[in-house]
PDB file of N, CA and C in Angstrom:
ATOM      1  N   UNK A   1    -112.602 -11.130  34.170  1.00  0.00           N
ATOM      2  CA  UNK A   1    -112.208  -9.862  34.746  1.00  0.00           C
ATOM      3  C   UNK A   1    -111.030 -10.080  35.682  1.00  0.00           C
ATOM      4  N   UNK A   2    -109.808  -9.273  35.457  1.00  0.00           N
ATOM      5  CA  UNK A   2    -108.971  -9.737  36.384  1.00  0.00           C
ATOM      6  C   UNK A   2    -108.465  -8.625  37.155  1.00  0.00           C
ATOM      7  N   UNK A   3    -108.608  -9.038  38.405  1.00  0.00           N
ATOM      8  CA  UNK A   3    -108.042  -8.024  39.720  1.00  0.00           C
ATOM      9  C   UNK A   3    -107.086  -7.146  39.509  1.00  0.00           C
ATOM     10  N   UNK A   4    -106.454  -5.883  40.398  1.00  0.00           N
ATOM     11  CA  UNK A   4    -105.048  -5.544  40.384  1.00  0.00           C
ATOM     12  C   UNK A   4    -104.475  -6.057  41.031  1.00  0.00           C
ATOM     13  N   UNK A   5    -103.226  -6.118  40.705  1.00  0.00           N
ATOM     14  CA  UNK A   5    -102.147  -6.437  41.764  1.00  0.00           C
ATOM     15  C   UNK A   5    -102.217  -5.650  43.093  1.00  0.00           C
ATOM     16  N   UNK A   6    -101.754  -6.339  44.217  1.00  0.00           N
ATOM     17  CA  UNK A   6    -102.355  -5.409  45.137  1.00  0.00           C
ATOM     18  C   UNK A   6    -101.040  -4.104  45.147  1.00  0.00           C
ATOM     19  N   UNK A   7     -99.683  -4.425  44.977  1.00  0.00           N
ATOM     20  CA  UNK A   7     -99.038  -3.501  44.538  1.00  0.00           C
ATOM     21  C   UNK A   7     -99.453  -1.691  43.905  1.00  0.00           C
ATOM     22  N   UNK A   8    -100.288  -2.198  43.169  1.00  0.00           N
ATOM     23  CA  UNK A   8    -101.110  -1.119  42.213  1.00  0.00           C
ATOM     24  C   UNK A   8    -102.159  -0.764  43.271  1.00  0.00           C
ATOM     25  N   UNK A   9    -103.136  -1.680  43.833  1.00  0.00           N
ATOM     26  CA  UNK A   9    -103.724  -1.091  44.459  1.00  0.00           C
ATOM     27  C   UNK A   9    -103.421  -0.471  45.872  1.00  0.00           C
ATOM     28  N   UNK A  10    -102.317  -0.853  46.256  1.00  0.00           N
ATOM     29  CA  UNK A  10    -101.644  -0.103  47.331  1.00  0.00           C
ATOM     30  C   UNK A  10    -101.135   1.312  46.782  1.00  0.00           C
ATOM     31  N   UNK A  11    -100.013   1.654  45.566  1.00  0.00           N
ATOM     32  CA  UNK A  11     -99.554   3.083  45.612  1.00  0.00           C
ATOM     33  C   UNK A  11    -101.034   3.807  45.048  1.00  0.00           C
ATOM     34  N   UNK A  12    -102.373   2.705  44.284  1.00  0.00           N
ATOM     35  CA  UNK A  12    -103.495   4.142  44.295  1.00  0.00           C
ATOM     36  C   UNK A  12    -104.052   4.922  45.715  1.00  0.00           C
ATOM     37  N   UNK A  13    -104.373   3.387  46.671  1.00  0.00           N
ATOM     38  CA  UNK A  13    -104.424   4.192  47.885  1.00  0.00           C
ATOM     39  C   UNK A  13    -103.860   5.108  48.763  1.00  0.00           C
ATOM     40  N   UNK A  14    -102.215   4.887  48.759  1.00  0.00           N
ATOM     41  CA  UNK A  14    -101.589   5.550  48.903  1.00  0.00           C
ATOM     42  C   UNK A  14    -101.291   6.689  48.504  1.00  0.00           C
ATOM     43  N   UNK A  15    -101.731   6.918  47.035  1.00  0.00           N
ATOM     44  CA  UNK A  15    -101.356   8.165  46.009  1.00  0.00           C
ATOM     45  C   UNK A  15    -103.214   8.838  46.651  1.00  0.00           C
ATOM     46  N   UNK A  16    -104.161   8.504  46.718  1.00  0.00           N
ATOM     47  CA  UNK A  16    -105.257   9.339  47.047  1.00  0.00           C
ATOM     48  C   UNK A  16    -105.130   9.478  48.764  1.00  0.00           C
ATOM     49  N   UNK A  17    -104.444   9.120  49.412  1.00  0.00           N
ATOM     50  CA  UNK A  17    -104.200   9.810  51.158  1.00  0.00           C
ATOM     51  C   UNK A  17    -103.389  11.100  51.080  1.00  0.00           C
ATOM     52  N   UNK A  18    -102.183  10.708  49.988  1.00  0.00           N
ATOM     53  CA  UNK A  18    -101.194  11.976  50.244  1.00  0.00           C
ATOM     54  C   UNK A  18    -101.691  12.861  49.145  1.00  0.00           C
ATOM     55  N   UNK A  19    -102.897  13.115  47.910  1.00  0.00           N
ATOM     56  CA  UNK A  19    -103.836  13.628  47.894  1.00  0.00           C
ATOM     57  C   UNK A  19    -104.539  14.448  48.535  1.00  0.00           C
ATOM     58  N   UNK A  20    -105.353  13.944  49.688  1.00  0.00           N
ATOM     59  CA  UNK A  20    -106.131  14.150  50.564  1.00  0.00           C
ATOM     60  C   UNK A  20    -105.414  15.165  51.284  1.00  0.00           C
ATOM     61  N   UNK A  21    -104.146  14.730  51.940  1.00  0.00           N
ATOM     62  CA  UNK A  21    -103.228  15.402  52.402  1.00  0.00           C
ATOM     63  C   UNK A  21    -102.783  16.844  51.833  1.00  0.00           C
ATOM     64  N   UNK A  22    -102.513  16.924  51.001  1.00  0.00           N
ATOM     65  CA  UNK A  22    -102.081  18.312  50.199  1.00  0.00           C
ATOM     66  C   UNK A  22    -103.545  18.903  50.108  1.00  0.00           C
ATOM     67  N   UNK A  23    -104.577  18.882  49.984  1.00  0.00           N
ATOM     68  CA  UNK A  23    -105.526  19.481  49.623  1.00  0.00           C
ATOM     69  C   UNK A  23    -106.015  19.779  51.446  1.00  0.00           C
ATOM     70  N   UNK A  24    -105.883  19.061  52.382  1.00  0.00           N
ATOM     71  CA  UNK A  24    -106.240  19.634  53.718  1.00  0.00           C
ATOM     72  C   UNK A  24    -105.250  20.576  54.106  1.00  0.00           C
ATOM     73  N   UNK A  25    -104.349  20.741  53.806  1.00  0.00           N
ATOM     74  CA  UNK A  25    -102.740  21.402  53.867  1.00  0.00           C
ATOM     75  C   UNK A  25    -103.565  23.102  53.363  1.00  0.00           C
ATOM     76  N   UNK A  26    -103.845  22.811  51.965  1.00  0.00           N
ATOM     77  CA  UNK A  26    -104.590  23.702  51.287  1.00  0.00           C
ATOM     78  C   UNK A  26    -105.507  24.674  52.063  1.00  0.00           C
ATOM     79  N   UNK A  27    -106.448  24.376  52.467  1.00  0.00           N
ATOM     80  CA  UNK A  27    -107.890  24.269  53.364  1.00  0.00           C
ATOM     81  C   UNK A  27    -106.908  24.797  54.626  1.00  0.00           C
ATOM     82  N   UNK A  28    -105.891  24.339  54.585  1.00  0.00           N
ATOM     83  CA  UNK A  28    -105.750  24.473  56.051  1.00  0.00           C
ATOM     84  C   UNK A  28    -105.194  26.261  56.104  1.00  0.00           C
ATOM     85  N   UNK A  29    -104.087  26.166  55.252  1.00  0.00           N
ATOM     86  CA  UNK A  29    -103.851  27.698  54.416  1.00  0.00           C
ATOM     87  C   UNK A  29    -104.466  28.777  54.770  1.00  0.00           C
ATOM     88  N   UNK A  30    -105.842  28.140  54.002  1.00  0.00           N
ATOM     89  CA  UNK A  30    -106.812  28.961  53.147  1.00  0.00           C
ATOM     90  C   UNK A  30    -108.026  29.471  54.646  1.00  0.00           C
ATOM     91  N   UNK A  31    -108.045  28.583  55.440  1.00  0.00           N
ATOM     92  CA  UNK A  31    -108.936  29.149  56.738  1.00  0.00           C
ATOM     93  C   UNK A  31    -107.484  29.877  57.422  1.00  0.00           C
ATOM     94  N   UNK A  32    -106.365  29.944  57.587  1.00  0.00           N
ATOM     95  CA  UNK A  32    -105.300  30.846  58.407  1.00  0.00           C
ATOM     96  C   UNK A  32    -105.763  31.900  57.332  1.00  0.00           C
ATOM     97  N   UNK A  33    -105.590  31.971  56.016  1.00  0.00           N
ATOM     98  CA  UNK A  33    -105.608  33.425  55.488  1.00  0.00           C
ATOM     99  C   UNK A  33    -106.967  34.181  55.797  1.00  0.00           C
ATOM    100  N   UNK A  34    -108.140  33.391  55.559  1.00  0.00           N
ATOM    101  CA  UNK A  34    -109.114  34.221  56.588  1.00  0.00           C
ATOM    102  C   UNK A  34    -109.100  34.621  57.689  1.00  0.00           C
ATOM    103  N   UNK A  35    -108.788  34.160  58.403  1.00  0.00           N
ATOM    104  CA  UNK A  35    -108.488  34.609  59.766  1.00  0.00           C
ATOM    105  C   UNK A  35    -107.376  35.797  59.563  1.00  0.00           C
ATOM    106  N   UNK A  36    -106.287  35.853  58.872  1.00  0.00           N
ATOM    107  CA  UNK A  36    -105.701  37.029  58.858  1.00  0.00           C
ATOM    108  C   UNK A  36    -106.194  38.077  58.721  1.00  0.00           C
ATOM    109  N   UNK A  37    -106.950  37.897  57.704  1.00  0.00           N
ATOM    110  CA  UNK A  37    -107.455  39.038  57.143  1.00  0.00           C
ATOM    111  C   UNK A  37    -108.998  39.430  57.729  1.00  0.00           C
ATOM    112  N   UNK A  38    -109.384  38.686  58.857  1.00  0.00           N
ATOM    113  CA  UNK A  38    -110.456  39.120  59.477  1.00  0.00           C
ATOM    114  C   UNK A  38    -110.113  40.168  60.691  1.00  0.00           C
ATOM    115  N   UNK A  39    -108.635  40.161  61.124  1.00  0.00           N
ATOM    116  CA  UNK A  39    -108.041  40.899  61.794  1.00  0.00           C
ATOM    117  C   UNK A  39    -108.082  42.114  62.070  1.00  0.00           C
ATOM    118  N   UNK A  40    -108.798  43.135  62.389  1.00  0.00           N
ATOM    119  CA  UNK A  40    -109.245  44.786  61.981  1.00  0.00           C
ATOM    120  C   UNK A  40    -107.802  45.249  62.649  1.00  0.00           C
ATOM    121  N   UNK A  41    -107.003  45.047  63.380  1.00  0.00           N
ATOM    122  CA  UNK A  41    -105.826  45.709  64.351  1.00  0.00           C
ATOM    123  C   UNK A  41    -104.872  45.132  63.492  1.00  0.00           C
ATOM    124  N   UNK A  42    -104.526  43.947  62.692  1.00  0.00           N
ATOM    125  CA  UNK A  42    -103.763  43.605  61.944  1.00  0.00           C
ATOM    126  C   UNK A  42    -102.219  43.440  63.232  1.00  0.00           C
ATOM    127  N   UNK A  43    -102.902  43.092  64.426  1.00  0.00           N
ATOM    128  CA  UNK A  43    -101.859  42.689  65.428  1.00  0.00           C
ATOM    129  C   UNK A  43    -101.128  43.948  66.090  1.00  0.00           C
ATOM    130  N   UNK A  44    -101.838  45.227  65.467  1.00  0.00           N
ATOM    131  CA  UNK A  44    -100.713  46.432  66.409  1.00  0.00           C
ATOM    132  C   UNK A  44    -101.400  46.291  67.686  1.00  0.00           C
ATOM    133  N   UNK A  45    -100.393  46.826  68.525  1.00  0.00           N
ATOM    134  CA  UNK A  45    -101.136  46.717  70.177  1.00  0.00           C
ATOM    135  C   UNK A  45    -101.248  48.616  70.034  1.00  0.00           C
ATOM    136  N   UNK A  46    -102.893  48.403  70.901  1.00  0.00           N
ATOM    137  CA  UNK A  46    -103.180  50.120  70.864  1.00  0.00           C
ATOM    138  C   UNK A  46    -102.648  50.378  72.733  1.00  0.00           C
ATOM    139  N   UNK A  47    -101.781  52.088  72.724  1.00  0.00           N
ATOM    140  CA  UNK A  47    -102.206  51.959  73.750  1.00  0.00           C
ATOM    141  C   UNK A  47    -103.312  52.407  74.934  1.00  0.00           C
ATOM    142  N   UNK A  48    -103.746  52.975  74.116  1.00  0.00           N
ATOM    143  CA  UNK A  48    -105.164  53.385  74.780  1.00  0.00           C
ATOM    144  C   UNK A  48    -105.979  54.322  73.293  1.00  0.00           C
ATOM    145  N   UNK A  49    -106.797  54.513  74.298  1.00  0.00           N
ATOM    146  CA  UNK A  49    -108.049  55.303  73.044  1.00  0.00           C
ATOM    147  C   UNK A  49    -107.195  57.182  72.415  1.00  0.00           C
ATOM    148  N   UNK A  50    -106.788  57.901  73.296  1.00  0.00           N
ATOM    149  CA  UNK A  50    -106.196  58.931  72.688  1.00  0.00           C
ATOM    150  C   UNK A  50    -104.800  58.482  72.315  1.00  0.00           C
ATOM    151  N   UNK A  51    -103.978  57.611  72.739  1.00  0.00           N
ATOM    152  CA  UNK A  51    -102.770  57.605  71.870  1.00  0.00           C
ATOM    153  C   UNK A  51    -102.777  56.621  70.793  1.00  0.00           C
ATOM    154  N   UNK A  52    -102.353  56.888  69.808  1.00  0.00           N
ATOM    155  CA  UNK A  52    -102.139  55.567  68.489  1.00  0.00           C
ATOM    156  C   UNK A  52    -101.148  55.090  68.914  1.00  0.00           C
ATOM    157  N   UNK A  53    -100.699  54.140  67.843  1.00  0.00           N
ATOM    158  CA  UNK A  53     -99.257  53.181  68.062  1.00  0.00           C
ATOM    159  C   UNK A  53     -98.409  54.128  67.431  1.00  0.00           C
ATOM    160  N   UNK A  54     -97.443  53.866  67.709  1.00  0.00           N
ATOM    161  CA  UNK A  54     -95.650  54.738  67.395  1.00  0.00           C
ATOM    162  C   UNK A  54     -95.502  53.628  66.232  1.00  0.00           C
ATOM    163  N   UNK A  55     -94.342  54.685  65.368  1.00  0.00           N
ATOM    164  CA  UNK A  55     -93.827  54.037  64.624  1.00  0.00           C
ATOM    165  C   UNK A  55     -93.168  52.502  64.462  1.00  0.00           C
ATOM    166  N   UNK A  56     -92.503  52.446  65.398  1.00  0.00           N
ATOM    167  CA  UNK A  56     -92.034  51.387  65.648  1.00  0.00           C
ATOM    168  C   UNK A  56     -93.185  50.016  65.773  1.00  0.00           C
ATOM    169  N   UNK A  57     -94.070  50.548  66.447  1.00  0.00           N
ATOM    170  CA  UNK A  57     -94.925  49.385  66.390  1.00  0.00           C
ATOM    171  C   UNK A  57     -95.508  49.121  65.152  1.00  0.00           C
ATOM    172  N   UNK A  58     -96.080  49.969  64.431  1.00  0.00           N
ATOM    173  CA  UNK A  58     -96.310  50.082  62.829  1.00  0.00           C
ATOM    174  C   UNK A  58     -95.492  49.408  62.151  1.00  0.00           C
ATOM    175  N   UNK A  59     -94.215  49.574  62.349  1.00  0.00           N
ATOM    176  CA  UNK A  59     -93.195  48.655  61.575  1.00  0.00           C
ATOM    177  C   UNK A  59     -92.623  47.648  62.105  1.00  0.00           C
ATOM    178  N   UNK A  60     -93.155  47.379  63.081  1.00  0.00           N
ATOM    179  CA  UNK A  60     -93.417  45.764  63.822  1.00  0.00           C
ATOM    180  C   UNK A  60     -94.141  44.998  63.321  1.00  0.00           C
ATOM    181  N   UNK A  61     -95.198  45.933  63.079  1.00  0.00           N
ATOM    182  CA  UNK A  61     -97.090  45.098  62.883  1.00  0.00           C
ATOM    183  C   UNK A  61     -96.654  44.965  61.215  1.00  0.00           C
ATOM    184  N   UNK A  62     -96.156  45.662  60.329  1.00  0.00           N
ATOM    185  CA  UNK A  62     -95.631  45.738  59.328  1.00  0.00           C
ATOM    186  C   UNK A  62     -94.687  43.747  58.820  1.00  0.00           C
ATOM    187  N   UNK A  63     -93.906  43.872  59.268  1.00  0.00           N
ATOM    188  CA  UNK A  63     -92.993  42.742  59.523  1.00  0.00           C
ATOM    189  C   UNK A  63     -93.603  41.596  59.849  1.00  0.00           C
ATOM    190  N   UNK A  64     -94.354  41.274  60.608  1.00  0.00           N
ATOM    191  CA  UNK A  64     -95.093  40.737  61.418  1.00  0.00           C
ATOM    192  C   UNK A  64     -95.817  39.931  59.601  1.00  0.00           C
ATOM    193  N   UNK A  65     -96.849  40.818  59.433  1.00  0.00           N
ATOM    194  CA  UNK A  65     -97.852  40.599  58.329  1.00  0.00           C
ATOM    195  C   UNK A  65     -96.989  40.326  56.975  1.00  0.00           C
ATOM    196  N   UNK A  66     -95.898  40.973  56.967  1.00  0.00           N
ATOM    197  CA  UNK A  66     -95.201  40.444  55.269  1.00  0.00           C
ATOM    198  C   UNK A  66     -94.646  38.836  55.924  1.00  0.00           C
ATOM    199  N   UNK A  67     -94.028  38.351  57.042  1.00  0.00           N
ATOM    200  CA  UNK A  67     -93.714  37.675  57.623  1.00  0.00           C
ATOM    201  C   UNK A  67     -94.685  36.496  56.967  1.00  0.00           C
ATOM    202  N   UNK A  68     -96.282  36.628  57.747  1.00  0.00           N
ATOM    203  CA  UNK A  68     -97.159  35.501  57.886  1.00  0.00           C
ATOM    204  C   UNK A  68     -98.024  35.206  56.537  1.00  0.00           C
ATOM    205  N   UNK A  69     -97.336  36.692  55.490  1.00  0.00           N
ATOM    206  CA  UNK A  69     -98.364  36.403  53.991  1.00  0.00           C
ATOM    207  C   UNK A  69     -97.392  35.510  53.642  1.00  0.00           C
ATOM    208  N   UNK A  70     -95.587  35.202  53.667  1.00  0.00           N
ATOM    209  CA  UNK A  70     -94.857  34.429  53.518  1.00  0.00           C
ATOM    210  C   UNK A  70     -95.096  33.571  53.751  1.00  0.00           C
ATOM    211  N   UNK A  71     -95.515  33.268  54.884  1.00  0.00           N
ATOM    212  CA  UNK A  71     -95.717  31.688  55.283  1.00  0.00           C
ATOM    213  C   UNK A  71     -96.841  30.918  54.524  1.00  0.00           C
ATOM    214  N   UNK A  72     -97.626  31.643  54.477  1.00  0.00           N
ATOM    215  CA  UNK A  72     -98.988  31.194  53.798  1.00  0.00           C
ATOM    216  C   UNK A  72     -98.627  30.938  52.295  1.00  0.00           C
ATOM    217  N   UNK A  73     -97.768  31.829  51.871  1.00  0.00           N
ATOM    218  CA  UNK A  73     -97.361  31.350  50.622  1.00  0.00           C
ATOM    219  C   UNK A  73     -96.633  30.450  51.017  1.00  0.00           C
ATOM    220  N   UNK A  74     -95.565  29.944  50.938  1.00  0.00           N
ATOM    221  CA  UNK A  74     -95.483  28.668  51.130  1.00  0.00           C
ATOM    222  C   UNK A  74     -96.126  27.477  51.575  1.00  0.00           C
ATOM    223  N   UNK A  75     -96.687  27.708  52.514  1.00  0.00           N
ATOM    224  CA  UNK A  75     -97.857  27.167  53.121  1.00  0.00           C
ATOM    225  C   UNK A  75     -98.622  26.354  51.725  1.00  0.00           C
ATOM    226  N   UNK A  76     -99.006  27.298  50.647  1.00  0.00           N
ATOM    227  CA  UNK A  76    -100.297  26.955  50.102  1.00  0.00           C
ATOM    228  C   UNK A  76     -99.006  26.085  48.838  1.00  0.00           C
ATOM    229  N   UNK A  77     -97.959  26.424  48.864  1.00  0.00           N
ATOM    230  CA  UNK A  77     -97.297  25.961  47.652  1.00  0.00           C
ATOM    231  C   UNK A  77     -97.016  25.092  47.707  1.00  0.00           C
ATOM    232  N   UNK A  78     -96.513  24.041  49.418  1.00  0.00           N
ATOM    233  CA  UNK A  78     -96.153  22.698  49.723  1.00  0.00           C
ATOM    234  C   UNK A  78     -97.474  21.827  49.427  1.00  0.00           C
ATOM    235  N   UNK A  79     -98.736  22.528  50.106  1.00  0.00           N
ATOM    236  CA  UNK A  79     -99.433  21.899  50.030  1.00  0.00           C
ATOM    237  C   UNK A  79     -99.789  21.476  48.258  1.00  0.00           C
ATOM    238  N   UNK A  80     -99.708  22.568  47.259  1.00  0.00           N
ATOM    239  CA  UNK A  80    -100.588  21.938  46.198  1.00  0.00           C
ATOM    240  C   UNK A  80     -99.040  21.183  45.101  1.00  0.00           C
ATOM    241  N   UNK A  81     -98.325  20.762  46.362  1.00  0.00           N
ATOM    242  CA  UNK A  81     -96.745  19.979  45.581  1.00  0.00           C
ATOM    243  C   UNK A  81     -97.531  18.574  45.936  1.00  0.00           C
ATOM    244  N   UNK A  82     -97.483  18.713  46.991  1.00  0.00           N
ATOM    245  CA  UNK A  82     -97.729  17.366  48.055  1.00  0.00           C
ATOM    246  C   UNK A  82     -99.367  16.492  47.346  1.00  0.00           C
ATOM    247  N   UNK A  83    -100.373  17.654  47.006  1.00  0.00           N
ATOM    248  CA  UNK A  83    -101.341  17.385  45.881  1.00  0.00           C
ATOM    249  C   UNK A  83    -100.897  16.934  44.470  1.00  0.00           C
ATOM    250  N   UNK A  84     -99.749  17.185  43.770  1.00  0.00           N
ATOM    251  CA  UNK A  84     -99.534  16.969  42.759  1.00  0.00           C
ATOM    252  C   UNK A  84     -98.836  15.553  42.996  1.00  0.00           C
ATOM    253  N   UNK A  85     -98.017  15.646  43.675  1.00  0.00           N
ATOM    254  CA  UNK A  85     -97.341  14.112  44.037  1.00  0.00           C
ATOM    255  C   UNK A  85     -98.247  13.138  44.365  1.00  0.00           C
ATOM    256  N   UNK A  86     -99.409  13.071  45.248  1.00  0.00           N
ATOM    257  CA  UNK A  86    -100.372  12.169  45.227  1.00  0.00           C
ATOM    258  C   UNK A  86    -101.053  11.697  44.299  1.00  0.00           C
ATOM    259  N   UNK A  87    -101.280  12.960  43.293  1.00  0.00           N
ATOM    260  CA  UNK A  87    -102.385  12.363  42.111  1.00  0.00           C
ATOM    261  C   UNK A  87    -101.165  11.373  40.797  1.00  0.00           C
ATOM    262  N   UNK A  88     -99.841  12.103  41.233  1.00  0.00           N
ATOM    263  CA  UNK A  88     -98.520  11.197  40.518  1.00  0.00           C
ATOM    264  C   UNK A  88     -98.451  10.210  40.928  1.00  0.00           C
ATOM    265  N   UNK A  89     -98.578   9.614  42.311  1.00  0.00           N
ATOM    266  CA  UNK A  89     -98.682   8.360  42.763  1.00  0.00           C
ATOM    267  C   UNK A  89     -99.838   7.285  42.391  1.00  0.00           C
ATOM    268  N   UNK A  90    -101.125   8.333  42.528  1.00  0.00           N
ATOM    269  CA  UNK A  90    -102.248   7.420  41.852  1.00  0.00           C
ATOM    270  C   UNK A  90    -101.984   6.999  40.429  1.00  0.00           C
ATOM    271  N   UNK A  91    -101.877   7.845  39.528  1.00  0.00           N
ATOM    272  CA  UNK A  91    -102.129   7.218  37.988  1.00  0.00           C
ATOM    273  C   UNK A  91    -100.789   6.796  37.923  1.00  0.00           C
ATOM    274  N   UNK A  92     -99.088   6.408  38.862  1.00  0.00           N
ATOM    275  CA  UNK A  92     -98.808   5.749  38.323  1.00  0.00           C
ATOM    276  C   UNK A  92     -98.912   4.162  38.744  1.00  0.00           C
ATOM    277  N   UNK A  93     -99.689   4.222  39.644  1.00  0.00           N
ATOM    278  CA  UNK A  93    -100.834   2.883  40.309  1.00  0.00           C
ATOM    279  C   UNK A  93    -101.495   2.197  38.917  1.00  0.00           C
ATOM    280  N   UNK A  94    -101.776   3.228  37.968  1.00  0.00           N
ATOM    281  CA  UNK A  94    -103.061   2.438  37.219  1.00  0.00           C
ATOM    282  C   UNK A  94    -102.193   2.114  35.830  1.00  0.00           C
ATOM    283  N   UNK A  95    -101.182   2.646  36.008  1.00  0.00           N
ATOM    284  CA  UNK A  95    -100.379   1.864  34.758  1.00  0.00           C
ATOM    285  C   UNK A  95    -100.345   0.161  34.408  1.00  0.00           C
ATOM    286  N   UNK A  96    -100.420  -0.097  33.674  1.00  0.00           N
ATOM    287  CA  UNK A  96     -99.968  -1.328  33.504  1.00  0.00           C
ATOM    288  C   UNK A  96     -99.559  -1.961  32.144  1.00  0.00           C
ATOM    289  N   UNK A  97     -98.219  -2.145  32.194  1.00  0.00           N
ATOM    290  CA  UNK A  97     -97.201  -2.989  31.217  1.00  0.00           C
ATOM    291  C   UNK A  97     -97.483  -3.966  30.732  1.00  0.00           C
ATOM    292  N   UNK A  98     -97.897  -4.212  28.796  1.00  0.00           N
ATOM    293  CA  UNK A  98     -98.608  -4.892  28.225  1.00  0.00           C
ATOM    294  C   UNK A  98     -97.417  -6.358  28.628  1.00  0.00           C
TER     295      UNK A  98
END
């Protein structure tokens, strides 16, 4: 039975951290988008109980939220790059040239 090179076994370890990495990236996303959306005010400031918010704040709070669904998209897209590149790093760890 013969060992890997540690070469190989270095970019698999390496390829399953930055793995690990993109998928907590993920997770990490994925608990901000709950939290967004657990938001009932969706960030408008009220100013009291008989007045609502003015327009302007509406289209603050507006901006605001297309703003942070942006981020999250990206957010979730680096992360499942950064996942794909790790699992590219692992299997090309397990190659080996007859």
């Amino acid at each position: 039975m013969e060992t890997a090179p540690r070469s190989d076994l270095f970019a698999r370890v390496l390829g399953i951290l930055v793995f690990l990495l993109g998928i907590a990236i993920i997770l990490c996303v994925l608990w901000l988008g709950f939290g967004l959306y657990q938001d009932r005010t969706l960030g408008i400031p009220t100013a009291g109980p008989k007045s609502g918010p003015t327009a302007t704040d509406l289209g603050a709070a507006f901006i605001r939220l297309i703003f942070r669904i942006g981020l999250l998209f990206l957010g979730s897209l680096s992360g499942s790059l950064i996942a794909s590149k790790g699992i590219h790093l692992y299997f090309s760890g397990l190659r080996r040239d007859p």
